[in-house]
Each structure stands twice: as structure tokens, then as C-alpha cells.
PDB file of N, CA and C in Angstrom:
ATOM      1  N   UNK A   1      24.892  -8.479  -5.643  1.00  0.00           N
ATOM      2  CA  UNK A   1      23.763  -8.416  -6.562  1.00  0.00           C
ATOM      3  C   UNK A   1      23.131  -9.803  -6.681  1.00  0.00           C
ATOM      4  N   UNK A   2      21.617 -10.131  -6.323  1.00  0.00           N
ATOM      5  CA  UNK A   2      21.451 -11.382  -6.764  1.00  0.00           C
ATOM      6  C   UNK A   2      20.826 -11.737  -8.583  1.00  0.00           C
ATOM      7  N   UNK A   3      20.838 -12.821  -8.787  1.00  0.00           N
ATOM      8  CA  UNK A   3      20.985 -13.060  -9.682  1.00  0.00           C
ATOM      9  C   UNK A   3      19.244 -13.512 -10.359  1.00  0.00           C
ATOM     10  N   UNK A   4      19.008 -13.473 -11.353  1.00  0.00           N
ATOM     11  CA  UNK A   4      17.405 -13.564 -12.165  1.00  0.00           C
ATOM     12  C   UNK A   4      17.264 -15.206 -11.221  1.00  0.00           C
ATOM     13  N   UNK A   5      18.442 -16.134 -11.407  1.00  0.00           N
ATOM     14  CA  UNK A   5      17.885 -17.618 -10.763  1.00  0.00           C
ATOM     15  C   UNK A   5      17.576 -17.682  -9.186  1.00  0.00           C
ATOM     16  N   UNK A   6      18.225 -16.952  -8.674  1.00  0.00           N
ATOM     17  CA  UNK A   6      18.013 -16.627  -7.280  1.00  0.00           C
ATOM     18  C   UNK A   6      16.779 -15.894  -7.161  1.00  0.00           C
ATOM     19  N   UNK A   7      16.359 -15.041  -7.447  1.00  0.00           N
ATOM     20  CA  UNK A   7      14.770 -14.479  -7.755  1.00  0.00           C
ATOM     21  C   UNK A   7      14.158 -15.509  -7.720  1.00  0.00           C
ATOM     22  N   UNK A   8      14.173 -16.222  -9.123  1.00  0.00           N
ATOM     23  CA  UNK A   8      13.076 -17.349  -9.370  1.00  0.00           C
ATOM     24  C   UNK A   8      13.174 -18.129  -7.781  1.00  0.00           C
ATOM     25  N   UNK A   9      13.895 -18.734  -7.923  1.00  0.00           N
ATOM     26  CA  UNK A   9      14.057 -19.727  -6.662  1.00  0.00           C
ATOM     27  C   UNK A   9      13.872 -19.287  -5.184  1.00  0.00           C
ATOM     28  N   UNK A  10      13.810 -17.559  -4.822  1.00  0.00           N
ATOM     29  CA  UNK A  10      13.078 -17.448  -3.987  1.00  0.00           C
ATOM     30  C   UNK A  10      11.652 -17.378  -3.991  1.00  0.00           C
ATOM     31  N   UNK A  11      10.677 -17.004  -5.264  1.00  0.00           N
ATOM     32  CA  UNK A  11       9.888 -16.389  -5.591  1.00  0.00           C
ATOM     33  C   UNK A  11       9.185 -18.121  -5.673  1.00  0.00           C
ATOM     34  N   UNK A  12       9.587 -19.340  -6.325  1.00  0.00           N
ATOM     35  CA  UNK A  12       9.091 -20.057  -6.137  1.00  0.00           C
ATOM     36  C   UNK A  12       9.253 -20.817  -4.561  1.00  0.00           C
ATOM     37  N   UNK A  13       9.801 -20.725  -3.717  1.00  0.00           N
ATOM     38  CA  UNK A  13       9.760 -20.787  -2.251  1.00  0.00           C
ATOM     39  C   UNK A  13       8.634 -20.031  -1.602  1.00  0.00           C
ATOM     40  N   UNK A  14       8.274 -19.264  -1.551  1.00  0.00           N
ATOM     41  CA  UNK A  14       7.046 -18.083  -1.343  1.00  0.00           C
ATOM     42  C   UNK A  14       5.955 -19.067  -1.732  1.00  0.00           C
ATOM     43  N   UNK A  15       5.503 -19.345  -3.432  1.00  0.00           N
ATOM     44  CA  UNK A  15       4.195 -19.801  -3.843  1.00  0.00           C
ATOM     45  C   UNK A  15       4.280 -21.215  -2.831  1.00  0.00           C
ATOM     46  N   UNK A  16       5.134 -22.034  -2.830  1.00  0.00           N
ATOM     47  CA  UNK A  16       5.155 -23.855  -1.839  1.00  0.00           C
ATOM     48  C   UNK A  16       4.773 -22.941  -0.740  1.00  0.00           C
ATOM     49  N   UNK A  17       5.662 -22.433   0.090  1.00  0.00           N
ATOM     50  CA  UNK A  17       5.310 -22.123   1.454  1.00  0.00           C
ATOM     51  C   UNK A  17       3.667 -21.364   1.791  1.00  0.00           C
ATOM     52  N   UNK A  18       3.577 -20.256   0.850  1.00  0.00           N
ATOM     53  CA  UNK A  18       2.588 -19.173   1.146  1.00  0.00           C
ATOM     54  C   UNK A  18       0.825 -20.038   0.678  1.00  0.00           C
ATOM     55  N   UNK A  19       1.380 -20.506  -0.075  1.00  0.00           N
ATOM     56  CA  UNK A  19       0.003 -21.229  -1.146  1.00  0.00           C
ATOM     57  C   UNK A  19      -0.223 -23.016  -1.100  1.00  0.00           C
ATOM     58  N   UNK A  20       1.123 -23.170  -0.648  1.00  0.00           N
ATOM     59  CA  UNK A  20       0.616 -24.887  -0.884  1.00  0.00           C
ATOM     60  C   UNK A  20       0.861 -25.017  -2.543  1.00  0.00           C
ATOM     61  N   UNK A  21       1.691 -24.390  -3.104  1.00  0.00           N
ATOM     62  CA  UNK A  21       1.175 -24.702  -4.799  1.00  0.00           C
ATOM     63  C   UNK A  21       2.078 -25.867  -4.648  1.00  0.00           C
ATOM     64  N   UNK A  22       2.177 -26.748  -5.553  1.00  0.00           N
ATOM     65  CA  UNK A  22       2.953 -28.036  -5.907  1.00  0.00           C
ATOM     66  C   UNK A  22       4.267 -27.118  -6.526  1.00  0.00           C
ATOM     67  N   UNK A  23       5.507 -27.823  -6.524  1.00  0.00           N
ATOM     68  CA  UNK A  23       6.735 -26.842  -6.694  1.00  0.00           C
ATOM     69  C   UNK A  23       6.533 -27.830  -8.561  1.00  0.00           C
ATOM     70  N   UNK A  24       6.328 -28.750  -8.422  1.00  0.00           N
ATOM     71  CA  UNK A  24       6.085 -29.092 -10.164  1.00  0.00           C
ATOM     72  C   UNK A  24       5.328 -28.205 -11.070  1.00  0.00           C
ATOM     73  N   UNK A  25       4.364 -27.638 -10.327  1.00  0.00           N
ATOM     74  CA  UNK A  25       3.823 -26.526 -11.216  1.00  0.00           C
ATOM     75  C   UNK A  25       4.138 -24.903 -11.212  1.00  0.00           C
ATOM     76  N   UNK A  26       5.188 -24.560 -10.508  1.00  0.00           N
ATOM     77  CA  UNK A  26       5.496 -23.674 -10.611  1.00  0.00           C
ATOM     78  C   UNK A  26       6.523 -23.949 -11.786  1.00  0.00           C
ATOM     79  N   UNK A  27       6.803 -22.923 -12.816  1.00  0.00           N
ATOM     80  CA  UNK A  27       7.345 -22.695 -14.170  1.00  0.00           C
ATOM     81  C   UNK A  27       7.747 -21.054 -14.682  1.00  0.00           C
ATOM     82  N   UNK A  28       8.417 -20.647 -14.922  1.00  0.00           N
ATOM     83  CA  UNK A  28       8.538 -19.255 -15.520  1.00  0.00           C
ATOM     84  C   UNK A  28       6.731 -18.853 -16.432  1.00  0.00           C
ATOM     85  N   UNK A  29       6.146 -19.778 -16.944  1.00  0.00           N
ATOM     86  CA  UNK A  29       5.758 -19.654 -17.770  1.00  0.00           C
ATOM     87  C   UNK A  29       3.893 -19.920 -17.107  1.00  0.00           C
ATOM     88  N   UNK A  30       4.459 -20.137 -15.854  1.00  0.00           N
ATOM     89  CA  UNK A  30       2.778 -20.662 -15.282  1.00  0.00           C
ATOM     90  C   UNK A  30       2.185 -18.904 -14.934  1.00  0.00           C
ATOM     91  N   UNK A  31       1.222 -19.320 -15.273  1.00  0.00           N
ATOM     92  CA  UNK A  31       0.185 -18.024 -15.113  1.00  0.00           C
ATOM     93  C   UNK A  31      -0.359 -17.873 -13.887  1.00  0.00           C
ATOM     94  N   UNK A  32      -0.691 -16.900 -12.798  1.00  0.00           N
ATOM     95  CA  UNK A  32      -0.678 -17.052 -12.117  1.00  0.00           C
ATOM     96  C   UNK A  32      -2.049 -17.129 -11.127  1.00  0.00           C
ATOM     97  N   UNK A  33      -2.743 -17.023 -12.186  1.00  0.00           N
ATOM     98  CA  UNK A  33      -4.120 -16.813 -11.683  1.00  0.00           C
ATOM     99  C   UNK A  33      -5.158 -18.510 -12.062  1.00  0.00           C
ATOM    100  N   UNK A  34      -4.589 -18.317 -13.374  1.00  0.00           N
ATOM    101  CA  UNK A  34      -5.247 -19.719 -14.463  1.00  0.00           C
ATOM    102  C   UNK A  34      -4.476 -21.233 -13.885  1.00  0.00           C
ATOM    103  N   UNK A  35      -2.865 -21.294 -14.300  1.00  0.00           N
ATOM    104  CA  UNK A  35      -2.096 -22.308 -13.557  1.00  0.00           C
ATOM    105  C   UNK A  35      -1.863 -22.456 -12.374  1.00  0.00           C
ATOM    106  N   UNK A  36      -1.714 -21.264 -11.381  1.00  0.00           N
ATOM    107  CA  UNK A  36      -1.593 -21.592  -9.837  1.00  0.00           C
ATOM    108  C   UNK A  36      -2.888 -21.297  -8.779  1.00  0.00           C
ATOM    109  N   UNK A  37      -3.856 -20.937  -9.466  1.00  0.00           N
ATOM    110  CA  UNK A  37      -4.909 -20.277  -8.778  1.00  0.00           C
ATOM    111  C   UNK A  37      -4.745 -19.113  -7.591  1.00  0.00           C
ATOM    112  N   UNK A  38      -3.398 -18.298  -7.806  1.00  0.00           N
ATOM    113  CA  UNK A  38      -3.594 -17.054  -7.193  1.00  0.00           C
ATOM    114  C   UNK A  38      -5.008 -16.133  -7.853  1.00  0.00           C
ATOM    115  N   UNK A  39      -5.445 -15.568  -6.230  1.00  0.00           N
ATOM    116  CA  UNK A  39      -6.912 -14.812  -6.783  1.00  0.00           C
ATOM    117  C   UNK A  39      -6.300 -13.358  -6.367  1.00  0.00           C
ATOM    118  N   UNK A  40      -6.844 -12.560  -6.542  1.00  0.00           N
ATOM    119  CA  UNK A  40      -6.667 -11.058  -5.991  1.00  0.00           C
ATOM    120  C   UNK A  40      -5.724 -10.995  -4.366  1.00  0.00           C
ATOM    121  N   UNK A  41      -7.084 -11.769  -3.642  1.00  0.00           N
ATOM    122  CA  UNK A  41      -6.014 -11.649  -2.230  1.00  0.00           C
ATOM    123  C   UNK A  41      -4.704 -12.317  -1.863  1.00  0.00           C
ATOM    124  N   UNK A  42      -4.895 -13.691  -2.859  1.00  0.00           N
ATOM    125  CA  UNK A  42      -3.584 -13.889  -2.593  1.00  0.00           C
ATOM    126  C   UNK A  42      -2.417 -13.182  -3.119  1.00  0.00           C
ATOM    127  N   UNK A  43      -2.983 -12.502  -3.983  1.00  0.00           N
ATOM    128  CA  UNK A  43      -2.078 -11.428  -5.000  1.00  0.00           C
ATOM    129  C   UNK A  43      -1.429 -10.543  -4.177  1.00  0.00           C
ATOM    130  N   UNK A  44      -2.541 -10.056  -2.699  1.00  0.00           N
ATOM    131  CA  UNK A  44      -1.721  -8.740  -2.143  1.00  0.00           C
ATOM    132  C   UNK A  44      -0.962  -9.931  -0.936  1.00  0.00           C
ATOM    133  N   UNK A  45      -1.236 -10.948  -0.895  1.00  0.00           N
ATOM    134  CA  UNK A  45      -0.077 -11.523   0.177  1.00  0.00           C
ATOM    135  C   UNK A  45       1.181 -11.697  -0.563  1.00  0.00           C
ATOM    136  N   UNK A  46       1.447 -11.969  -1.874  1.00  0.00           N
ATOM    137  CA  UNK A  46       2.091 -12.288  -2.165  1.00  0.00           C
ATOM    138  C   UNK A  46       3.087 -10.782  -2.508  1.00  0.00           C
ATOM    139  N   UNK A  47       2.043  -9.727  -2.603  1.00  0.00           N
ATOM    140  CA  UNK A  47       3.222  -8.452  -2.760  1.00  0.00           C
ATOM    141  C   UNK A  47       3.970  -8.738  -1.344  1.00  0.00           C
ATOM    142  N   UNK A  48       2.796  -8.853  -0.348  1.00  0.00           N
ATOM    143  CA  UNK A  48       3.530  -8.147   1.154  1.00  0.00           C
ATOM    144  C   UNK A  48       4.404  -9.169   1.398  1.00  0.00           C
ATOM    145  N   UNK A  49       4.941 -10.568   1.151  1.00  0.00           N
ATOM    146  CA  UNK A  49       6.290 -11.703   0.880  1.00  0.00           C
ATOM    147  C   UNK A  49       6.856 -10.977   0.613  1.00  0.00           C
ATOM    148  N   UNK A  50       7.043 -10.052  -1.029  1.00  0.00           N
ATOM    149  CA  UNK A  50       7.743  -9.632  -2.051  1.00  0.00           C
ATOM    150  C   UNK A  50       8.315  -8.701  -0.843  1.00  0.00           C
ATOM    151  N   UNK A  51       7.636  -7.829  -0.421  1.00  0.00           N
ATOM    152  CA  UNK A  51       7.970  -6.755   0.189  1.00  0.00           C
ATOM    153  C   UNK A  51       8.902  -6.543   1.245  1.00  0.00           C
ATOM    154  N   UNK A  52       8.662  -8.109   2.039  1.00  0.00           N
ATOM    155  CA  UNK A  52       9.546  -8.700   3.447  1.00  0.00           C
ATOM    156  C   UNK A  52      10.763  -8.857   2.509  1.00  0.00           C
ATOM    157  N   UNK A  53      10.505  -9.431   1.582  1.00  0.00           N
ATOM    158  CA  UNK A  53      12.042 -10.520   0.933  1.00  0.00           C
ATOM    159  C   UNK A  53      13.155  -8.848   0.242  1.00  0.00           C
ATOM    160  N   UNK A  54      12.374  -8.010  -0.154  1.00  0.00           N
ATOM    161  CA  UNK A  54      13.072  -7.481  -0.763  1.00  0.00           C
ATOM    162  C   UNK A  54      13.846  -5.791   0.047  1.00  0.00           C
ATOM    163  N   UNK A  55      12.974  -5.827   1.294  1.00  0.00           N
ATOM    164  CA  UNK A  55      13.334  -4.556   1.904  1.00  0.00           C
ATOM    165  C   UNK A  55      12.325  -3.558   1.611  1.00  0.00           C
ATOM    166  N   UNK A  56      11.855  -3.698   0.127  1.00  0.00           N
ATOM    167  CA  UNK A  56      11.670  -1.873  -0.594  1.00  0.00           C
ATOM    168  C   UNK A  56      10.156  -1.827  -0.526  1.00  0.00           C
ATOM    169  N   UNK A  57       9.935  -0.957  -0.976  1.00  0.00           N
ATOM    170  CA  UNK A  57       8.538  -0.880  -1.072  1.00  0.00           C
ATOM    171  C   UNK A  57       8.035  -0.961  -2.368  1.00  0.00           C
ATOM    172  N   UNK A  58       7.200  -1.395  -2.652  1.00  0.00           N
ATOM    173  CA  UNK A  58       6.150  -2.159  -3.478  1.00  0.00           C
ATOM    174  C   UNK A  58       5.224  -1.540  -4.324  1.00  0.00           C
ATOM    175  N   UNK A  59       5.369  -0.863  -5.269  1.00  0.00           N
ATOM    176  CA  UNK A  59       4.229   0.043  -5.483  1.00  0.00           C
ATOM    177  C   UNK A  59       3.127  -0.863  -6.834  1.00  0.00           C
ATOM    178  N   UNK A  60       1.889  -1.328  -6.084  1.00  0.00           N
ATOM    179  CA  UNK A  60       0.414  -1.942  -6.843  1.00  0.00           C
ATOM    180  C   UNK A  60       0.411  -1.731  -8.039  1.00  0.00           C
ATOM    181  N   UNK A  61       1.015  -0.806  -8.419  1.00  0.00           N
ATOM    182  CA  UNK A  61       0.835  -0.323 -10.221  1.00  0.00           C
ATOM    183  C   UNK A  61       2.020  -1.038 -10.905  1.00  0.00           C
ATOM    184  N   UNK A  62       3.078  -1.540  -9.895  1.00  0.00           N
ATOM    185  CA  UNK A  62       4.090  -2.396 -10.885  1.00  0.00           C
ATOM    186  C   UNK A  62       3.917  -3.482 -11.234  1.00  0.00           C
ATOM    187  N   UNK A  63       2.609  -4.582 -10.322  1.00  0.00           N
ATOM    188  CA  UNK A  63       2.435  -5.353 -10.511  1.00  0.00           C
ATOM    189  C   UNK A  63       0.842  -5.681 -11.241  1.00  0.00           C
ATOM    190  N   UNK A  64       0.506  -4.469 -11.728  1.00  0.00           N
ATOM    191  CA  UNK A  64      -0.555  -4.653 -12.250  1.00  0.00           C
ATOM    192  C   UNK A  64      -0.277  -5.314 -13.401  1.00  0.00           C
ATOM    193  N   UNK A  65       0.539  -5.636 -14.308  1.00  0.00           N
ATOM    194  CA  UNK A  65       0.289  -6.072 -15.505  1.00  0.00           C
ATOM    195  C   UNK A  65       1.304  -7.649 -15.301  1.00  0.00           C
ATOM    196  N   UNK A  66       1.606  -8.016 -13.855  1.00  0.00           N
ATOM    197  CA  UNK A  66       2.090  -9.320 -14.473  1.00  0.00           C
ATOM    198  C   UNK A  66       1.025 -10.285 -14.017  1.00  0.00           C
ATOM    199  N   UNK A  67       1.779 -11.409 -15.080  1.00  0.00           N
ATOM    200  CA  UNK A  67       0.693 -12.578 -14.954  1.00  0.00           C
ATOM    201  C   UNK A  67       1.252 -13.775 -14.980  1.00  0.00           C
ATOM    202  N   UNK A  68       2.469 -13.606 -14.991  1.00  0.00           N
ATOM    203  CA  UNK A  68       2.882 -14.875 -15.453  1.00  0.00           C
ATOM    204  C   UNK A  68       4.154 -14.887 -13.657  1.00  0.00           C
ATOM    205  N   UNK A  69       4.762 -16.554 -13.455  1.00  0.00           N
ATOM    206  CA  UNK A  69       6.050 -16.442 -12.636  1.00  0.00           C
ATOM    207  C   UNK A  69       7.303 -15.481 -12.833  1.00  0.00           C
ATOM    208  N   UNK A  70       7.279 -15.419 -14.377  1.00  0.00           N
ATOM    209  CA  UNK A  70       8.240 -14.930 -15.116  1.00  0.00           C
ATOM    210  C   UNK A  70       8.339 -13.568 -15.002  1.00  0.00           C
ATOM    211  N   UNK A  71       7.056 -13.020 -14.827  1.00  0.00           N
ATOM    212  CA  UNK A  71       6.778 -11.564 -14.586  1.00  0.00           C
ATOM    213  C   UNK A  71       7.140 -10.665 -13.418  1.00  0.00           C
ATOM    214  N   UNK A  72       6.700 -11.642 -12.134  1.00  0.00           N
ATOM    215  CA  UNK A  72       7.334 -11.667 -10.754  1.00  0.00           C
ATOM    216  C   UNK A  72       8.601 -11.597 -10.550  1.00  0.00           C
ATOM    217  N   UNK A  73       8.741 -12.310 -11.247  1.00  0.00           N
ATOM    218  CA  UNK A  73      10.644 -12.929 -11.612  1.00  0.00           C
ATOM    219  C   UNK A  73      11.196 -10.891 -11.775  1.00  0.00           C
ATOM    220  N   UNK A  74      10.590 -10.832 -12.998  1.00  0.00           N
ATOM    221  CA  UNK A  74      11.252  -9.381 -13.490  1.00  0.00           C
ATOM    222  C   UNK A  74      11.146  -8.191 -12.457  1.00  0.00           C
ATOM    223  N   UNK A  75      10.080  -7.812 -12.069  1.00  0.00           N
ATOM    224  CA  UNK A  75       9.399  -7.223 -11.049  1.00  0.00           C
ATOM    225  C   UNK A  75      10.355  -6.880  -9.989  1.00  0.00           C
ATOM    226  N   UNK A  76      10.607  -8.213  -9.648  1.00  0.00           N
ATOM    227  CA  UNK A  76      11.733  -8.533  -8.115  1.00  0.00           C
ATOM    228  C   UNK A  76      12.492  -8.053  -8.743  1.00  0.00           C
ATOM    229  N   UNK A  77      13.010  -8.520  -9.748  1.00  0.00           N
ATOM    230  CA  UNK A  77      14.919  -8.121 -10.272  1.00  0.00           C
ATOM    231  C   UNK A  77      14.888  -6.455 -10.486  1.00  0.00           C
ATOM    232  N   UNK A  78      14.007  -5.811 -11.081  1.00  0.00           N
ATOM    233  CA  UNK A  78      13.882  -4.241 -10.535  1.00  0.00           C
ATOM    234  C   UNK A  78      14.036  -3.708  -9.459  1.00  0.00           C
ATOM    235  N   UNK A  79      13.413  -4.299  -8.606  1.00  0.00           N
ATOM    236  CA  UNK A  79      13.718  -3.716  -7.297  1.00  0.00           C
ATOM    237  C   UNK A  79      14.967  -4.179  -6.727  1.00  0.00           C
ATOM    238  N   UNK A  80      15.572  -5.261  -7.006  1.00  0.00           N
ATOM    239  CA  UNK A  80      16.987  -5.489  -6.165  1.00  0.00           C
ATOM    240  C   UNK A  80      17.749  -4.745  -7.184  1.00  0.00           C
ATOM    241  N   UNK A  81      17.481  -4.248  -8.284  1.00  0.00           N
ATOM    242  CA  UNK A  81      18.759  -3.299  -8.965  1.00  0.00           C
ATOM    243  C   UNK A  81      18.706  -2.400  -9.022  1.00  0.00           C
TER     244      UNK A  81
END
């Protein structure tokens, strides 16, 4: 089973690699549109990461309401449990 810190810490590996974001500004608490400047499209690259990293499939309506790292964070930990 992995663990909520292992999430984070892949999930912030994804935004450095996928985005260039600075790993200082990634935070549980950074928003992801306002603090990291994910826009829509990077939104669906970042499912289809989610999607490689996790095996499962992904369904658009789970991630409609996050906004935050923290949210992602949760998101992932659903699907690995």
C-alpha cells in the first residue's frame, strides 16, 4: 500500500518534471491553477501522468472539484486503495 507521503512526493515529481514548476512552490496547499499556473490543458496532461503512475483509469468528474496539491494528493490515494 503506498502511503499519502509517497503520493505527495510522486505527484510533486510530475509538476518539476511535466511543468518546470519550481519544487519550492509546490505545497499541499498551492492551488493549482492561481500558485502553479496549471491551465485546463495542462490539467488533462497531468490526469494522463496520474493515469501512467497509477495503472487505473481516471474518470474527469473526480477531478473536477480539486484545486489544490492536496486535492491531487487525495484523488491519487483513492485510486491506489
Amino acid at each position: 500500500m503506498i502511503d499519502q507521503e509517497q503520493v505527495y512526493q510522486k505527484i510533486s515529481a510530475v509538476l518539476v518534471d511535466l511543468f518546470e514548476i519550481d519544487p519550492a512552490a509546490i505545497h499541499p496547499d498551492a492551488h493549482l491553477y492561481e500558485d502553479l499556473d496549471i491551465d485546463s490543458i495542462d490539467a488533462v496532461d497531468l490526469v494522463v501522468e496520474l493515469k501512467k503512475l497509477t495503472g487505473k483509469k481516471i474518470k474527469p468528474e473526480d477531478f473536477k472539484s480539486v484545486r489544490t496539491v492536496q486535492d491531487v494528493v487525495t484523488e491519487v490515494e483513492k485510486l491506489f486503495g
